[in-house]
Protein backbone atom coordinates (compact mmCIF):
# COMPACT_ATOMS: atom_id res chain seq x y z
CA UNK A 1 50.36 39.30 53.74
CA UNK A 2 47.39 38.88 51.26
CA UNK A 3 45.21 35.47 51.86
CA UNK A 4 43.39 33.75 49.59
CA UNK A 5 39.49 32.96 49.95
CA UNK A 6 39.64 29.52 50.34
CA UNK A 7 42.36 30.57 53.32
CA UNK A 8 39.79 32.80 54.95
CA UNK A 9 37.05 31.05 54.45
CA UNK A 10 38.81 27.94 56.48
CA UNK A 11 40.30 30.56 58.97
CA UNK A 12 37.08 32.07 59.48
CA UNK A 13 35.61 28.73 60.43
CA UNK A 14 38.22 27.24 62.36
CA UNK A 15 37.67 30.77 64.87
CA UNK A 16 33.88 29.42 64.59
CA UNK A 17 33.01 33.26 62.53
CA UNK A 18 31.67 30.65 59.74
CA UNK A 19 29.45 27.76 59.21
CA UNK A 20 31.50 24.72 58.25
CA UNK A 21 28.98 23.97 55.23
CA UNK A 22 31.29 26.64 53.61
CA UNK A 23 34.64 25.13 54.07
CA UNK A 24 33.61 22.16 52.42
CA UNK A 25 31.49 23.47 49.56
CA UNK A 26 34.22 22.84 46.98
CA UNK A 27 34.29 18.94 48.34
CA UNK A 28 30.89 18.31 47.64
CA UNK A 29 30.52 16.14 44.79
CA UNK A 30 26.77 14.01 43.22
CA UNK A 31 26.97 11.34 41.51
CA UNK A 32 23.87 8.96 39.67
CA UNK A 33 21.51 7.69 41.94
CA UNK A 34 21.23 3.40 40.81
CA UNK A 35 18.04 3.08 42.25
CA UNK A 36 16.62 5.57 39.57
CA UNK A 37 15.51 4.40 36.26
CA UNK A 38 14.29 7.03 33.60
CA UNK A 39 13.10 5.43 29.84
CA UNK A 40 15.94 5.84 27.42
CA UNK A 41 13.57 6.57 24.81
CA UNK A 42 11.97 9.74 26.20
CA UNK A 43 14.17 12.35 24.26
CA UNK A 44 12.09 15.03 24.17
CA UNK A 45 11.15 14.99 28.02
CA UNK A 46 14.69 13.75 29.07
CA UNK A 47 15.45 17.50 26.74
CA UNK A 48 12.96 19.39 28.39
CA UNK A 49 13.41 18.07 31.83
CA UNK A 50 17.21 18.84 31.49
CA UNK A 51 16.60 21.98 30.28
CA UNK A 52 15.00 23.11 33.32
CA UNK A 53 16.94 21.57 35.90
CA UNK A 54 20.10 22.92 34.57
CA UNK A 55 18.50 26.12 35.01
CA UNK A 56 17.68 25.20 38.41
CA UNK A 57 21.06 24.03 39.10
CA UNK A 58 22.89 27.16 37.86
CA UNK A 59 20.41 29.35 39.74
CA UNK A 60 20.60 27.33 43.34
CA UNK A 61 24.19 27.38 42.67
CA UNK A 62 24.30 31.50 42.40
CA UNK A 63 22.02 31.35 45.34
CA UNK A 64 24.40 29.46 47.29
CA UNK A 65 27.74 31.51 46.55
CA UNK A 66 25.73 34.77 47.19
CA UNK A 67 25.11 33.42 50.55
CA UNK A 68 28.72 32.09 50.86
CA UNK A 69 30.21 35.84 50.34
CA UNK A 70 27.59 37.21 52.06
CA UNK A 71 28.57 35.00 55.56
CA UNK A 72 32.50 35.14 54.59
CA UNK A 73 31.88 39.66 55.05
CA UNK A 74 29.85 39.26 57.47
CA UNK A 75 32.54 37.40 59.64
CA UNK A 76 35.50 38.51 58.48
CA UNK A 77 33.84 42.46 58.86
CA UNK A 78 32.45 41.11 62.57
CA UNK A 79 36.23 40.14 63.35
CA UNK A 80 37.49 43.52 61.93
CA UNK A 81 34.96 45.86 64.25
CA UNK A 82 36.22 43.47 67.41
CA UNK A 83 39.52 44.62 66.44
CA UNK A 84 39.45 48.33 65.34
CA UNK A 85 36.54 48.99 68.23
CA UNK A 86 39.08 48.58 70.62
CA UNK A 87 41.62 50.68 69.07
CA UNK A 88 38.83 53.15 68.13
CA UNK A 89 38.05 53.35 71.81
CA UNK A 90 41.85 54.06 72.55
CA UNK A 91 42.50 56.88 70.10
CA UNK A 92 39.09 58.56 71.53
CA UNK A 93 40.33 58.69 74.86
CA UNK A 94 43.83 59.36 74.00
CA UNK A 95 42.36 62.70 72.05
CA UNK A 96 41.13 63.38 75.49
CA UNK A 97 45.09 64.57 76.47
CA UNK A 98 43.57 63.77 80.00
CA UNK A 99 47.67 62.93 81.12
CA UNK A 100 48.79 66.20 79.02
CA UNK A 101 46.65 68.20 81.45
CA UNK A 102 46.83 66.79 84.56
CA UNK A 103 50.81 67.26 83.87
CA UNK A 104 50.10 71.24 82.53
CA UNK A 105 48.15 71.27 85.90
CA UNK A 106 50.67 69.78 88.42
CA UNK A 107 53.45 72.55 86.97
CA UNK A 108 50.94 75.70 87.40
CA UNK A 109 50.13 74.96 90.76
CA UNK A 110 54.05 74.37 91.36
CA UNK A 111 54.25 77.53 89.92
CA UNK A 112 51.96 78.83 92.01
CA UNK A 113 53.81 77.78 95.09
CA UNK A 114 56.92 79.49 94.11
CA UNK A 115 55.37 82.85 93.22
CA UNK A 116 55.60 85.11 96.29
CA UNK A 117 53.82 88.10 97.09
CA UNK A 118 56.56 90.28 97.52
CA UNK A 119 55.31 92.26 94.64
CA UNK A 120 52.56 93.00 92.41
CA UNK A 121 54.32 90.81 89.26
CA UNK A 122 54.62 88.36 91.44
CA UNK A 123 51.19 88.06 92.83
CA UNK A 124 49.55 88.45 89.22
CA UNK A 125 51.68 85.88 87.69
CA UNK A 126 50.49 83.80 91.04
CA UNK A 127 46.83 84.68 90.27
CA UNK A 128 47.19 83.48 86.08
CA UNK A 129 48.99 80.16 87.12
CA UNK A 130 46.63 79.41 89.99
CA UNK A 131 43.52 79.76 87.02
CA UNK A 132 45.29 77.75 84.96
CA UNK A 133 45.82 75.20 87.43
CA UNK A 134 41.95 75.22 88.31
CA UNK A 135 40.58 75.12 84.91
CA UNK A 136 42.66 72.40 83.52
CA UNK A 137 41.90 70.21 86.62
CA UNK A 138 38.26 71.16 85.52
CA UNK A 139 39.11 69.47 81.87
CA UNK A 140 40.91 66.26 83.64
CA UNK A 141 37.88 65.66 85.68
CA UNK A 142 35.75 66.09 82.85
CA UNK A 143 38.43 64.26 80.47
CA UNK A 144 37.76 61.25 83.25
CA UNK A 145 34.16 61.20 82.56
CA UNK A 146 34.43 61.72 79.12
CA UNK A 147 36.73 58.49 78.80
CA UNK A 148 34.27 56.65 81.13
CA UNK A 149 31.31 57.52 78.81
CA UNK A 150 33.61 56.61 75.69
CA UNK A 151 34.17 53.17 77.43
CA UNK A 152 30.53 52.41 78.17
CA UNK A 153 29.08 53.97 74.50
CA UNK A 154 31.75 50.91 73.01
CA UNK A 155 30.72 48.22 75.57
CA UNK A 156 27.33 48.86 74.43
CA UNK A 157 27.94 49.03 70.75
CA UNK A 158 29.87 45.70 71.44
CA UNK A 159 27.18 44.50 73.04
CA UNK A 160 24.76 45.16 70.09
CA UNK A 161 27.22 43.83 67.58
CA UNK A 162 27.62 40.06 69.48
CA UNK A 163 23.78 40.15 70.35
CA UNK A 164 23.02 40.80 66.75
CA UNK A 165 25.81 38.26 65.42
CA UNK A 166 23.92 36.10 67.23
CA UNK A 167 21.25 36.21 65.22
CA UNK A 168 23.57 34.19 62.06
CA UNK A 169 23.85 30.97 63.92
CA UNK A 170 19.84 31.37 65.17
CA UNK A 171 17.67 28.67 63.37
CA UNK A 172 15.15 29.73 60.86
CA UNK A 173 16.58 33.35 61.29
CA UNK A 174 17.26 34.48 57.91
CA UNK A 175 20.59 35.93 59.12
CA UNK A 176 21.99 32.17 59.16
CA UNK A 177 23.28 31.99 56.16
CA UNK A 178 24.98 28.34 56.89
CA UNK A 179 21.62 26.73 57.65
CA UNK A 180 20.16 28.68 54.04
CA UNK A 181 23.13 27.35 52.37
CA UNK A 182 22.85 24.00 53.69
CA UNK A 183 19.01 23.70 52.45
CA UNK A 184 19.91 24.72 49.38
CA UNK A 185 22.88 22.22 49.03
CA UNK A 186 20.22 19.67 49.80
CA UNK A 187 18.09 20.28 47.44
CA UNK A 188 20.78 21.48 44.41
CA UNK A 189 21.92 17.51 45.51
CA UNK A 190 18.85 16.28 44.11
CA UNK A 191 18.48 17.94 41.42
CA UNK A 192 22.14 17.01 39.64
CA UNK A 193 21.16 13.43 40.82
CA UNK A 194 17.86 13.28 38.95
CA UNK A 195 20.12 15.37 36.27
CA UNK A 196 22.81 12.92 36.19
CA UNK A 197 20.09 10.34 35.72
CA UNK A 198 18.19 11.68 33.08
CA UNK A 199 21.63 12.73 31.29
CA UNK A 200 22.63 8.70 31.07
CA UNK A 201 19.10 8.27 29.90
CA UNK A 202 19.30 10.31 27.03
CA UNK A 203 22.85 9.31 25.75
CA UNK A 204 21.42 6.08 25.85
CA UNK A 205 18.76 6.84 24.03
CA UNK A 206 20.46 8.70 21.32
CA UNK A 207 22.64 6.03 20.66
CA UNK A 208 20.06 3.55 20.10
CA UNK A 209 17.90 5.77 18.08
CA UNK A 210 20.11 7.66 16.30
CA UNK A 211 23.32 5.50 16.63
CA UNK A 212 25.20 8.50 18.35
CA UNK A 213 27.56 8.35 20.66
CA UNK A 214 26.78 11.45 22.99
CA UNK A 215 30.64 12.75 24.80
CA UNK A 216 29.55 11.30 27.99
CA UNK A 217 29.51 13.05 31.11
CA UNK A 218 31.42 12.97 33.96
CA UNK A 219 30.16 10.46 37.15
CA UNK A 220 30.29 12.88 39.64
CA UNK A 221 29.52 16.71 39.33
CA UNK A 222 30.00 19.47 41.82
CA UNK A 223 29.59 23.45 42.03
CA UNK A 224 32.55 23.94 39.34
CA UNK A 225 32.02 21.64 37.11
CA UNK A 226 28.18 22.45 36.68
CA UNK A 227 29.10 24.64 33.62
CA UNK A 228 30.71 21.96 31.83
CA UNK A 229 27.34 19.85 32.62
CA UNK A 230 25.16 23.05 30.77
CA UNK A 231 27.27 23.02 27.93
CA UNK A 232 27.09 19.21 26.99
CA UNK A 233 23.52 19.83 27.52
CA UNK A 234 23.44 22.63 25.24
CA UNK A 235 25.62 20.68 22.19
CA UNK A 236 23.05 17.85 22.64
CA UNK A 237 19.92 20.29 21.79
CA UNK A 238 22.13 21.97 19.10
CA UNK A 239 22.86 18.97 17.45
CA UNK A 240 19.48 17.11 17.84
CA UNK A 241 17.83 20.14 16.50
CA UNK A 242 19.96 20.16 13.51
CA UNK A 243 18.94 16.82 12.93
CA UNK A 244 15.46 17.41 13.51
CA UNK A 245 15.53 19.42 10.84
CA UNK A 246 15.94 16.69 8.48
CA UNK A 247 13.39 14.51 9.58
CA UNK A 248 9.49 13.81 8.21
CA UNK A 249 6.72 12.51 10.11
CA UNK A 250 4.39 10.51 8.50
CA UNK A 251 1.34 8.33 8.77
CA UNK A 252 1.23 4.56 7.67
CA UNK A 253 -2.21 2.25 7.99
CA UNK A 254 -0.99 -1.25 7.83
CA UNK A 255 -3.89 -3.76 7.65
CA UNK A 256 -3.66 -6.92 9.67
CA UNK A 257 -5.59 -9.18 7.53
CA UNK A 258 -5.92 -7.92 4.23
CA UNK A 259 -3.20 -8.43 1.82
CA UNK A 260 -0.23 -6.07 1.94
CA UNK A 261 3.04 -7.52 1.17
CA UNK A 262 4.46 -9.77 -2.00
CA UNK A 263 2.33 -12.65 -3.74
CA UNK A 264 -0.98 -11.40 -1.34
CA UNK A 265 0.70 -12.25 1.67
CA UNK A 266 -0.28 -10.29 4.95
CA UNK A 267 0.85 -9.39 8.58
CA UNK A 268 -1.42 -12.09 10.43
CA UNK A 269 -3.30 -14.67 8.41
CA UNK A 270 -7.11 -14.83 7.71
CA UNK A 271 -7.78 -18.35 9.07
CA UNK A 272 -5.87 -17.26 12.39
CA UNK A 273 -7.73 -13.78 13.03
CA UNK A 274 -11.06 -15.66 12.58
CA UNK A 275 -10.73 -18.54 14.80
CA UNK A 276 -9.61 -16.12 17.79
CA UNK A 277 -12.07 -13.65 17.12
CA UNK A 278 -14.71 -16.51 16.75
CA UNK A 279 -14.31 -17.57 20.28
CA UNK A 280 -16.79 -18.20 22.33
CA UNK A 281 -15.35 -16.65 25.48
CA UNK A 282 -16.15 -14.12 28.09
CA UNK A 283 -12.36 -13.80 28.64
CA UNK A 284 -10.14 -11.30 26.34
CA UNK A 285 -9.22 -12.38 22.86
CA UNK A 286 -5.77 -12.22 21.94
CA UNK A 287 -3.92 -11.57 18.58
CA UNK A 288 -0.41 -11.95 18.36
CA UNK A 289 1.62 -11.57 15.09
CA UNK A 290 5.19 -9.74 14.06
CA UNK A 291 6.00 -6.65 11.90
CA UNK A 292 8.52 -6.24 9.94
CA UNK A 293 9.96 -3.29 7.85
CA UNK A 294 8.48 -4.20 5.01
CA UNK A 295 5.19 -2.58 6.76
CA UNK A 296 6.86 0.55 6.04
CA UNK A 297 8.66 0.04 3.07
CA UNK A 298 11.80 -1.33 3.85
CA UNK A 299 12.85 2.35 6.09
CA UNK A 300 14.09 1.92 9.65
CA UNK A 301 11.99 3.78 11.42
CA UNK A 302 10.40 5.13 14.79
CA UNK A 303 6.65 5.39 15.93
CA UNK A 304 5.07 8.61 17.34
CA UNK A 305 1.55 7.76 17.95
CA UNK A 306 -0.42 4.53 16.85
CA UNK A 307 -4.02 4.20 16.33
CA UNK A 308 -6.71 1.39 15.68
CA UNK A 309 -9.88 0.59 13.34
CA UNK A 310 -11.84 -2.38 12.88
CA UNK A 311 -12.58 -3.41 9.25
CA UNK A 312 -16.17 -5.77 8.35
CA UNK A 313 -17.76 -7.11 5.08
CA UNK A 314 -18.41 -3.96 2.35
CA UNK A 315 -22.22 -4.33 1.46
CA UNK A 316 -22.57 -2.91 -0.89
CA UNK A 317 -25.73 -1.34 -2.65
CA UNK A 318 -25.72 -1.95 -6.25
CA UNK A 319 -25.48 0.89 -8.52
CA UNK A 320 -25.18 3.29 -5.27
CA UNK A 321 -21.66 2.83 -3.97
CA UNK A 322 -22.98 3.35 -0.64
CA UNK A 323 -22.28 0.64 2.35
CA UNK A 324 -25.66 -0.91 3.88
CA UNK A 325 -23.63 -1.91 7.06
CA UNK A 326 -21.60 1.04 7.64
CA UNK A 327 -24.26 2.92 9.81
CA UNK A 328 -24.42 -0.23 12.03
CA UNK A 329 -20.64 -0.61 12.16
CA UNK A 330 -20.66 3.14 13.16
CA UNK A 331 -22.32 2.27 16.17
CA UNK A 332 -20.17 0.12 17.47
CA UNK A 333 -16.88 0.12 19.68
CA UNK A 334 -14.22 -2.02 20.52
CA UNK A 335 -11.94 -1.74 23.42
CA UNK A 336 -8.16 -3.29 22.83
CA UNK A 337 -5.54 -3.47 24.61
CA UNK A 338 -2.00 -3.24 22.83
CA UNK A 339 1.76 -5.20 24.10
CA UNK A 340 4.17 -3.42 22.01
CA UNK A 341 7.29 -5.44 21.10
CA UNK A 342 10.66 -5.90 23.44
CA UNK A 343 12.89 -2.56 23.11
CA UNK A 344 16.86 -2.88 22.66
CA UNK A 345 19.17 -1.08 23.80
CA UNK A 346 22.44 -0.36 22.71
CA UNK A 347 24.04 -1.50 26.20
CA UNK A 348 22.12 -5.05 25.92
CA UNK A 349 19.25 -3.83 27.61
CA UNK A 350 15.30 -5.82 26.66
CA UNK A 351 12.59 -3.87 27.97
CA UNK A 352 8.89 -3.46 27.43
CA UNK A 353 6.93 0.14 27.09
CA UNK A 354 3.78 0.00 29.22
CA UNK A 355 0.62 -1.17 27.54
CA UNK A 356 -2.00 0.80 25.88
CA UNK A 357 -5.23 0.80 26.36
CA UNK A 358 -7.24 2.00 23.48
CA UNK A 359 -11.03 1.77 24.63
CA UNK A 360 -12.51 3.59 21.56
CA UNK A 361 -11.93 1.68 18.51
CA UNK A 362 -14.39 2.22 15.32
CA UNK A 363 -14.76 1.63 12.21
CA UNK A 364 -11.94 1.89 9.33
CA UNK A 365 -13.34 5.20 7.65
CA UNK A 366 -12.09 8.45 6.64
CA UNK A 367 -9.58 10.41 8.79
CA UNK A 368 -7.41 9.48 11.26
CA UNK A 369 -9.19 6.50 13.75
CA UNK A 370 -11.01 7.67 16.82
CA UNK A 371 -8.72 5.53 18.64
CA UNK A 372 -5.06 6.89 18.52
CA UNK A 373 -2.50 7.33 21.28
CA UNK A 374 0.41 9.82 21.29
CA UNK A 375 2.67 9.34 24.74
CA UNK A 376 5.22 8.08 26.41
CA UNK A 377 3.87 5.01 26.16
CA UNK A 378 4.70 4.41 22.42
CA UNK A 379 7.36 7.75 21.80
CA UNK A 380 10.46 6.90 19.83
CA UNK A 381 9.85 2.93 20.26
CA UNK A 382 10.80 0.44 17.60
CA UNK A 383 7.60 -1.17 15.79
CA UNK A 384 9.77 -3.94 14.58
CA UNK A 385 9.03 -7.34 16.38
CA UNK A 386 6.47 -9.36 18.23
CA UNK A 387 2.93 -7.01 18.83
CA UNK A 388 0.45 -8.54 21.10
CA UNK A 389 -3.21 -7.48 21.21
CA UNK A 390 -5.96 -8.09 23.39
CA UNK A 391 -9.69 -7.11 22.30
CA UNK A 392 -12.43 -7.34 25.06
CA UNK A 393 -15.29 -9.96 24.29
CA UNK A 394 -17.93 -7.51 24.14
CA UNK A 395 -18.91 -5.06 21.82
CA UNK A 396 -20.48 -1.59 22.91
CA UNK A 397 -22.99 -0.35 20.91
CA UNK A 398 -25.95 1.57 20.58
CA UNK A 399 -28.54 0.26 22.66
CA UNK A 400 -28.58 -2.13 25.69
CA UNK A 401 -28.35 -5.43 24.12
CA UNK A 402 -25.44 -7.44 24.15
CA UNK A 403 -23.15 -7.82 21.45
CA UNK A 404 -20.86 -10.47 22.08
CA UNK A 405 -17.44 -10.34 19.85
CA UNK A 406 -17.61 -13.63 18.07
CA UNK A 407 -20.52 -12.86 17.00
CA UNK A 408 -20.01 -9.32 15.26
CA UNK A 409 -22.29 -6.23 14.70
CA UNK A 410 -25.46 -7.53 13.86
CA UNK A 411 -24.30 -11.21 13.44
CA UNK A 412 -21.46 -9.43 10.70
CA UNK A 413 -18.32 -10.63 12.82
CA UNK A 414 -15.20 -8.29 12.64
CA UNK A 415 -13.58 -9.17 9.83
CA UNK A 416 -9.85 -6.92 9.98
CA UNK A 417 -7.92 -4.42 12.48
CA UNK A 418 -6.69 -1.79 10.41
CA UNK A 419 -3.47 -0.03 12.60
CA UNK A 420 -2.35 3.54 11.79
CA UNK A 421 1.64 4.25 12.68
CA UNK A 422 2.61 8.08 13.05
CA UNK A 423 6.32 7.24 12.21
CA UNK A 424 9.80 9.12 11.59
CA UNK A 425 12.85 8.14 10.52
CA UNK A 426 15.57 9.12 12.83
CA UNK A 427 18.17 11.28 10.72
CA UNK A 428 21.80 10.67 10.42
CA UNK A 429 24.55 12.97 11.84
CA UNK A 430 24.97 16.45 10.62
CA UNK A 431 28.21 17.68 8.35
């Protein structure tokens, strides 16, 4: 009668030939852990991350059903030697004809008591049987000893076989395939959870960036259904990367003082940036003001890095078009502290991105600003909303006296923040 594998598996444990962790490796299921939070927003390192752990997960998951067949032969093969040893042991001693002999042996030396001397036939036929008799009582002794060496050469090799079986429930011994399997269950359970995780991270984060609705996955994975788990993965990358494709990064300087938008308006007004930065205060000057998306001409879009400049008065040497203050202003640095605005979600979700700390700030110039951050800190967030900035009173510059920042570089105070977006517009589903 043929038996399945998850019949001998059980069978094999129940007679204690297998460690339980394999009866019960199709039960396992992991589902999200709640008390982990990954950013929505991180869709390149929730990609990556994924990308790897799925690999892990397949790969711990081979690991652990080599080890599964590789305990199920090793028990069911340790049951089969119990079994065949003895008959083994049987048919070697039954090759032996020790019975067959000792009969042949019993009816030459009756022969040889019926055989009278009477005449020469008689005594020769006497004489054969009687050698007969004698040698094959020679072969049962020796078929005796032979059968008691048989016995003890299979006691031993029983012996070996239950010492060495032994050595699959020993701990650490790498024999114990359970206890391997077990470990690697452990650890195969954390990485679906942070998996699982990450996976609700990133459909939430396509759907507020890109407003698409990922297939989402199941709650609960286990060995099987790990293959479904790489192929949603693998749709997701196919499908961002198509849509990649269609997207342009570029970079935007919006000034905060000087005008920008319709009839000479501007992000934060003059009167307002020069009565905070005029402050007399040791304590950190703050700037608060909104952006719109008319910063970036009307497009919805999505920041990659953002940097900072400081803007002062132009002085201009006639005739020259050179700027007597510039080499002073290059001198000098600002350190600024950026609040980026509250972050949506599409499941109702505010949030805030950790601040960023941009300690480096120079003078508006050529070329991108000294002071620019690319990070998780500002990937993929929204710039429209409420920014907040904080500037440190004090100005470093080139020597050792102080500059205070009310009072500017060489009594020329600051006079405009000049902010540099690296943007993208997220692109719309593929045909």
């Amino acid at each position: 009668m043929s038996t399945t594998w998850l019949e001998l598996r059980r069978s094999l444990v129940e007679r204690g030939q297998l460690h339980e962790v394999f009866d019960s490796l199709s039960d396992v299921s992991w589902g999200r852990n709640p008390k982990q939070y990954y950013e929505p927003l991180l869709i390149t390192e929730h990609i990556e991350r994924l990308s790897d752990l799925v690999d892990r997960c397949l790969s711990l998951r081979r690991d652990i059903r080599d080890l599964e067949i590789l305990a199920v032969k090793s028990g069911a093969e340790y049951e089969l030697f119990i079994k065949t040893s003895e008959l083994d042991e049987e048919i070697e001693k039954l090759r032996l004809l020790a019975n067959s002999r000792q009969l042949e042996s019993e009816g030459h030396k009756s022969a040889t008591e019926n055989f009278g001397d009477a005449s020469t036939i008689e005594r020769g036929y006497k004489a054969i049987s009687m050698g007969l008799h004698n040698a094959l009582q020679d072969e049962v002794s020796n078929a005796t000893k032979i059968a008691a060496l048989i016995e003890d050469r299979w006691k031993q090799v029983r012996s070996f076989q239950a010492a060495y079986r032994e050595r699959f429930t020993e701990s650490g011994n790498a024999h114990n395939y359970g206890e391997r399997a077990s470990s690697l269950m452990r650890i195969l359970g954390l990485q679906v959870t942070e998996a699982l995780g990450r996976t609700e991270a990133l459909r939430i984060g396509l759907k507020s960036i890109y407003s698409w609705d990922a297939t989402e996955l199941p709650n609960l994975l286990n060995l099987a259904t790990l293959d479904e788990f790489a192929v949603w993965l693998l749709r997701v990358k196919q499908e961002l990367g198509l849509r990649n494709e269609h997207e342009t990064v570029a970079d935007q300087v919006v000034p905060l003082v000087q005008p920008w938008f319709e009839a000479g308006s501007s992000v934060m007004k003059r009167e307002e940036f020069d009565a905070a930065i005029g402050q007399t205060t040791d304590s950190p000057v703050t700037l608060r003001f909104s952006l719109d998306r008319r910063a970036f001409f009307g497009q919805e879009v999505r920041l990659k890095g953002v940097g900072l400049a400081f803007g002062n008065r132009f002085g201009l040497i006639p005739t020259s078009g050179v700027d007597s203050i510039q080499t002073a202003d290059s001198f000098a640095r600002l350190s600024i502290k950026i609040r980026t605005p509250l972050q949506n979600t599409t499941e109702g979700d505010e949030y805030r991105r950790p601040d960023i700390v941009l300690g480096n700030v120079s003078l508006h110039q050529n070329g991108q600003p000294a002071a620019f951050y690319e990070g998780v800190c500002i990937d993929n967030i929204s710039p429209f909303g409420v920014w907040e900035f904080q500037l440190h009173p004090w100005i470093v510059w080139k020597d050792a006296t102080a500059q205070k920042l009310n009072s500017g570089v060489l009594k020329e105070k600051i006079r405009d923040l000049k902010l540099m977006f690296r943007v993208y517009s997220p692109a719309k589903a593929t045909a």
